[in-house]
Protein backbone atom coordinates (compact mmCIF):
# COMPACT_ATOMS: atom_id res chain seq x y z
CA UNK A 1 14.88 7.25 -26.05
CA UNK A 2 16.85 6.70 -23.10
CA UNK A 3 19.75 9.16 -23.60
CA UNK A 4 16.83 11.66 -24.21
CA UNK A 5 15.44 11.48 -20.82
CA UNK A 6 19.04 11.10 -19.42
CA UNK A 7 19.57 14.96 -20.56
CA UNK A 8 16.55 16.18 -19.50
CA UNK A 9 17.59 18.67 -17.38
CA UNK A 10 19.48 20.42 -19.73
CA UNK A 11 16.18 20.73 -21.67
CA UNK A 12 14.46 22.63 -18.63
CA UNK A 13 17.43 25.54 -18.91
CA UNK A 14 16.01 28.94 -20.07
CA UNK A 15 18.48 28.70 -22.96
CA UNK A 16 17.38 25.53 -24.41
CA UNK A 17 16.02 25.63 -27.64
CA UNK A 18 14.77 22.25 -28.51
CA UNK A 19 10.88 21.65 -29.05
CA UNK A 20 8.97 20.19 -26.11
CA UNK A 21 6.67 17.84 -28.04
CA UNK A 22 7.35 15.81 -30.86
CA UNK A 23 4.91 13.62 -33.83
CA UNK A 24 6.58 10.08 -34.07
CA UNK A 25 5.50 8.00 -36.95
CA UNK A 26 6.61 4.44 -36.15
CA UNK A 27 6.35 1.53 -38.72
CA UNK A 28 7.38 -2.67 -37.63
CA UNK A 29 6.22 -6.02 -39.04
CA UNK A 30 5.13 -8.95 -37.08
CA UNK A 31 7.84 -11.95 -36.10
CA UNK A 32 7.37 -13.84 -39.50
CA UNK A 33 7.42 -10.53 -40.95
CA UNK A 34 3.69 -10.94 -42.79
CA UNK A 35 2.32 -8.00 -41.48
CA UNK A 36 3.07 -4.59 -41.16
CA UNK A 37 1.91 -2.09 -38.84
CA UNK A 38 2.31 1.96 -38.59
CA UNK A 39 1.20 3.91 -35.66
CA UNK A 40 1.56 7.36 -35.02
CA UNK A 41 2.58 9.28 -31.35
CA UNK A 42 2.95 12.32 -29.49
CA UNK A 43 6.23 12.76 -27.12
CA UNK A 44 5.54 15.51 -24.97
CA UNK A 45 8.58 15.85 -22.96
CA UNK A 46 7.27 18.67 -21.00
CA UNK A 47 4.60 16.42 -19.29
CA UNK A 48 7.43 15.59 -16.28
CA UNK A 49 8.01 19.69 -15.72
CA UNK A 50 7.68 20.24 -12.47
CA UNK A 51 7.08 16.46 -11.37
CA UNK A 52 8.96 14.67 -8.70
CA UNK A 53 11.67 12.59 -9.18
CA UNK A 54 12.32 8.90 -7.90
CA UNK A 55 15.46 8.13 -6.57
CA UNK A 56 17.08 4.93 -7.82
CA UNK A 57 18.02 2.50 -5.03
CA UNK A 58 20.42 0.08 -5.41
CA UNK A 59 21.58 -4.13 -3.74
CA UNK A 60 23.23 -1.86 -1.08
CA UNK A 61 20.36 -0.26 -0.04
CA UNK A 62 18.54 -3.04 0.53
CA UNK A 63 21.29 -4.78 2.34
CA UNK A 64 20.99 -1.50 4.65
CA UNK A 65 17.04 -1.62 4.89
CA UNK A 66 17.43 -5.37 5.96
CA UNK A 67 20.59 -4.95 8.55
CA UNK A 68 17.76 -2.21 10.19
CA UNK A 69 15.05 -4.42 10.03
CA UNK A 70 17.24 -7.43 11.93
CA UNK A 71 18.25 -4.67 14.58
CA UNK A 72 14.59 -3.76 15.45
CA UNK A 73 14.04 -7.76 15.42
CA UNK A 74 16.82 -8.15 17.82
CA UNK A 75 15.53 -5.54 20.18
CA UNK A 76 12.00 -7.35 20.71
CA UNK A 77 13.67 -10.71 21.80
CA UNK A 78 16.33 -8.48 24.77
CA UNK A 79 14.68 -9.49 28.40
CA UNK A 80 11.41 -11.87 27.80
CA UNK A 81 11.42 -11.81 24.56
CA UNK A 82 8.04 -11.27 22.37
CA UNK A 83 5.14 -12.21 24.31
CA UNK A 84 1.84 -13.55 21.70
CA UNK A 85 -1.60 -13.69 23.21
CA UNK A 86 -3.83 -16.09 21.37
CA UNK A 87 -7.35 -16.62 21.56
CA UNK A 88 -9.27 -19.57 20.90
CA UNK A 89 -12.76 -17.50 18.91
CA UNK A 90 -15.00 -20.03 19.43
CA UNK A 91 -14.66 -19.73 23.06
CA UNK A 92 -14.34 -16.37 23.33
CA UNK A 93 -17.59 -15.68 21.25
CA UNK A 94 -19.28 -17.88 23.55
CA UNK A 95 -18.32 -16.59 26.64
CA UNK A 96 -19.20 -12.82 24.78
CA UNK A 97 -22.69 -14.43 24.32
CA UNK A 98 -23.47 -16.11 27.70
CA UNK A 99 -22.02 -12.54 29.36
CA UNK A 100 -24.99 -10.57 27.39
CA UNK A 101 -27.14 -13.04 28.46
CA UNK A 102 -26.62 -13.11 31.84
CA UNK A 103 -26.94 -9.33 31.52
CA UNK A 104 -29.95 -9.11 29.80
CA UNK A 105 -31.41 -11.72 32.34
CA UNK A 106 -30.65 -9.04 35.23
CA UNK A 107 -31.87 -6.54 33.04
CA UNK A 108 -35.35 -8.15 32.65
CA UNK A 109 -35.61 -9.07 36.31
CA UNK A 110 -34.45 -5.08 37.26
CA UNK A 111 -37.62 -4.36 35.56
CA UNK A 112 -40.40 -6.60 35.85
CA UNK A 113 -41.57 -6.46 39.91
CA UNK A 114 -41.15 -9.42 42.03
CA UNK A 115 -44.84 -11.71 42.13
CA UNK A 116 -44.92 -11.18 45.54
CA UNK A 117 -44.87 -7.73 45.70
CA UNK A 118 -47.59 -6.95 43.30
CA UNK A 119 -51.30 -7.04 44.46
CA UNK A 120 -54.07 -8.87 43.64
């Protein structure tokens, strides 16, 4: 199966010949060799026409990807270096909450009229 698919370009050529689909009958035992199975499948080779391709990468390519990677690294740490802001959520949730608060509370005294200033 694998030299099959490693001349499959020669099987796209307007010359070739060879059948695009073919009916496999495919018979195996089990390990202890008790049982014995039989299945039957369709190859369609012409199911990758027209499909992309995926281009094999190889230990060197990675070794390139990574000596990138380490560049970009070194670039952040040049002058001050990588600066992190943490927050602590528990405080900051609670000072979110007491800031509504306080602006609801000026909200609510916007719009209800001072005692004094209403009449009797």
């Amino acid at each position: 199966m694998y030299s099959l698919f490693d001349n499959l370009i020669s099987r796209y050529a307007p010359d070739c010949t060879l059948a695009g689909r073919y009916a496999v009958h495919v018979t195996y035992t089990s390990l202890d060799h008790r049982d014995r199975y039989s299945d039957e499948f369709t190859l369609d080779i012409g199911v990758a026409r027209d499909s992309g391709y995926v281009t094999e990468k190889t230990i060197h390519d990675v070794a390139e990807a990574l000596e990138k990677l380490r560049d970009t690294v070194v670039s952040w740490t040049i002058g001050n270096g990588i600066r992190a802001y943490t927050v602590d959520a528990e405080a900051y949730e609670h000072k979110q909450i007491q800031a509504m608060r306080e602006r609801l509370a000026q909200f609510s005294d916007a719009k209800d009229p001072a005692p004094e200033d209403s009449e009797p």
